[in-house]
C-alpha atoms as a PDB file:
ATOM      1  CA  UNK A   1     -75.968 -12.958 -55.714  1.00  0.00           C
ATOM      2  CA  UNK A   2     -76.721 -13.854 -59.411  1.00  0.00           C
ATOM      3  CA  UNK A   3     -80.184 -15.499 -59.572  1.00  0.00           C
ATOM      4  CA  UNK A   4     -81.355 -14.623 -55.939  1.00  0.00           C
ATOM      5  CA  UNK A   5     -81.134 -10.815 -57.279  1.00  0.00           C
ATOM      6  CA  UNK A   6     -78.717 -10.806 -54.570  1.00  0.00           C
ATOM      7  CA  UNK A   7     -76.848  -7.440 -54.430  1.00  0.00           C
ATOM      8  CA  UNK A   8     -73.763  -7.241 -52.031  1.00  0.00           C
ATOM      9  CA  UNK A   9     -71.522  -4.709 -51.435  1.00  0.00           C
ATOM     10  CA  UNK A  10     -67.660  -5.454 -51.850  1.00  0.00           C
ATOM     11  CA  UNK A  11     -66.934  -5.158 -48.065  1.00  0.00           C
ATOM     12  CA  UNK A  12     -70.142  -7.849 -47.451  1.00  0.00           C
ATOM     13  CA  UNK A  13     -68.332 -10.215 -50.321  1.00  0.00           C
ATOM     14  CA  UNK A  14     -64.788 -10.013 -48.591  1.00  0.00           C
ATOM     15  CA  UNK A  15     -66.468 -10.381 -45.175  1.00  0.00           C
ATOM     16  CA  UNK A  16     -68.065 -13.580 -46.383  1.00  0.00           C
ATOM     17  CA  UNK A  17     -65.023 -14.588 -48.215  1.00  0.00           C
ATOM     18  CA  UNK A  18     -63.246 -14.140 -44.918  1.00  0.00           C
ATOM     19  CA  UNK A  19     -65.477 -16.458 -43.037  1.00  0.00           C
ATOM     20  CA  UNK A  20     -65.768 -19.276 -45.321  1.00  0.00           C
ATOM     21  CA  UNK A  21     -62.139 -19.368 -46.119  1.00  0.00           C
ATOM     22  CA  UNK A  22     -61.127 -19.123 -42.175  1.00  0.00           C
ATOM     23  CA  UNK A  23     -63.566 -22.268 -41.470  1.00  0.00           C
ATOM     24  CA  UNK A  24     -62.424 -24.014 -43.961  1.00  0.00           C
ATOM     25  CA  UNK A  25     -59.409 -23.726 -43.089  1.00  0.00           C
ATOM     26  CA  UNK A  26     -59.950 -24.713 -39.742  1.00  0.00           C
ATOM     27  CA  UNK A  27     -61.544 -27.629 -40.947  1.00  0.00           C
ATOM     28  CA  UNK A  28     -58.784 -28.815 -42.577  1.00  0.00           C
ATOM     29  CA  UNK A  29     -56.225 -27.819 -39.912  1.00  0.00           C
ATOM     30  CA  UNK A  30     -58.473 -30.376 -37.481  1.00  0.00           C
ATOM     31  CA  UNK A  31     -58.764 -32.694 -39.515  1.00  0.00           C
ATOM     32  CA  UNK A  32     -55.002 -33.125 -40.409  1.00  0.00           C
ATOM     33  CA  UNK A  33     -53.480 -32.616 -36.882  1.00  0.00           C
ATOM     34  CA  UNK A  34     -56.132 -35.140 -35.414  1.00  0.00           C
ATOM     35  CA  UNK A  35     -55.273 -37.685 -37.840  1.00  0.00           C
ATOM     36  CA  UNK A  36     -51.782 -36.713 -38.419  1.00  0.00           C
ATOM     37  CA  UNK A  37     -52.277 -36.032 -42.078  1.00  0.00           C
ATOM     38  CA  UNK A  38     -50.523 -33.248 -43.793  1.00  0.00           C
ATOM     39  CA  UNK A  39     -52.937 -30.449 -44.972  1.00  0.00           C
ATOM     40  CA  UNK A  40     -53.094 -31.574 -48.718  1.00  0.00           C
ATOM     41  CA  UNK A  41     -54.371 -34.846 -47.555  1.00  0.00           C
ATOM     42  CA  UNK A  42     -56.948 -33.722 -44.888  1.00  0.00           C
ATOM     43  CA  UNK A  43     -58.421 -31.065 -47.761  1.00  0.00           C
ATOM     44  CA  UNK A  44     -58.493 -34.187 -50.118  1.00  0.00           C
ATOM     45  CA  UNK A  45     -60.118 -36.138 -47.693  1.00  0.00           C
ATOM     46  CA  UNK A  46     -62.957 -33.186 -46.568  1.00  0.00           C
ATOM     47  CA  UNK A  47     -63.663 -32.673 -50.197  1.00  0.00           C
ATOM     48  CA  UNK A  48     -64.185 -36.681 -51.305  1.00  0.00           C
ATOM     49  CA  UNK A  49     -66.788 -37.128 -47.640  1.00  0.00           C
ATOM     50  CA  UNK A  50     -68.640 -33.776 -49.223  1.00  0.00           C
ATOM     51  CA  UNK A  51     -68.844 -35.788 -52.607  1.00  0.00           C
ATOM     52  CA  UNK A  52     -69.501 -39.225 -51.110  1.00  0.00           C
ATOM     53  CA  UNK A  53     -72.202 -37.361 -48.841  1.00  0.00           C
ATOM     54  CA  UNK A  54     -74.314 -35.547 -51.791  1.00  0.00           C
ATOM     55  CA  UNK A  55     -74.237 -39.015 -53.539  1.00  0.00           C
ATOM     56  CA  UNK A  56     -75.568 -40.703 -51.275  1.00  0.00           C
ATOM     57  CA  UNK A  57     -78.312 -37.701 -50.477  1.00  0.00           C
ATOM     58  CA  UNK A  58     -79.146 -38.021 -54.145  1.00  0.00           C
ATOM     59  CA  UNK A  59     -79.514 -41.919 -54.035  1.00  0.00           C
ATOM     60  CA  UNK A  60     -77.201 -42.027 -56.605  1.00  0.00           C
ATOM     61  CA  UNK A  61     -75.162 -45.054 -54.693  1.00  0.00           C
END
């Protein structure tokens, strides 16, 4: 939305929200039963590999 002159409908924004939340989720849930992590940890961990990831895209390492 915003600068893309997006313009979605409240039902398209909760659809979306839906989605994204419900795979992230399910990222996390892998994560933390395949490493035997609790969730809190596995999130932590997913977030820090996104970070670590962009940094290194950006040649900022």
């Amino acid at each position: 939305q915003c600068n893309m002159n997006y313009f979605w409908s409240k039902d398209e924004v909760l659809q979306k929200l839906e989605y994204t939340m419900t795979e992230a989720f399910r990222a996390v849930y892998k994560l933390a039963r395949g490493k035997q992590l609790c969730m809190r940890d596995a999130a932590y961990v997913i977030a820090v590999s996104r970070v670590a990831e962009a940094v290194k895209l950006r040649g900022w390492t």
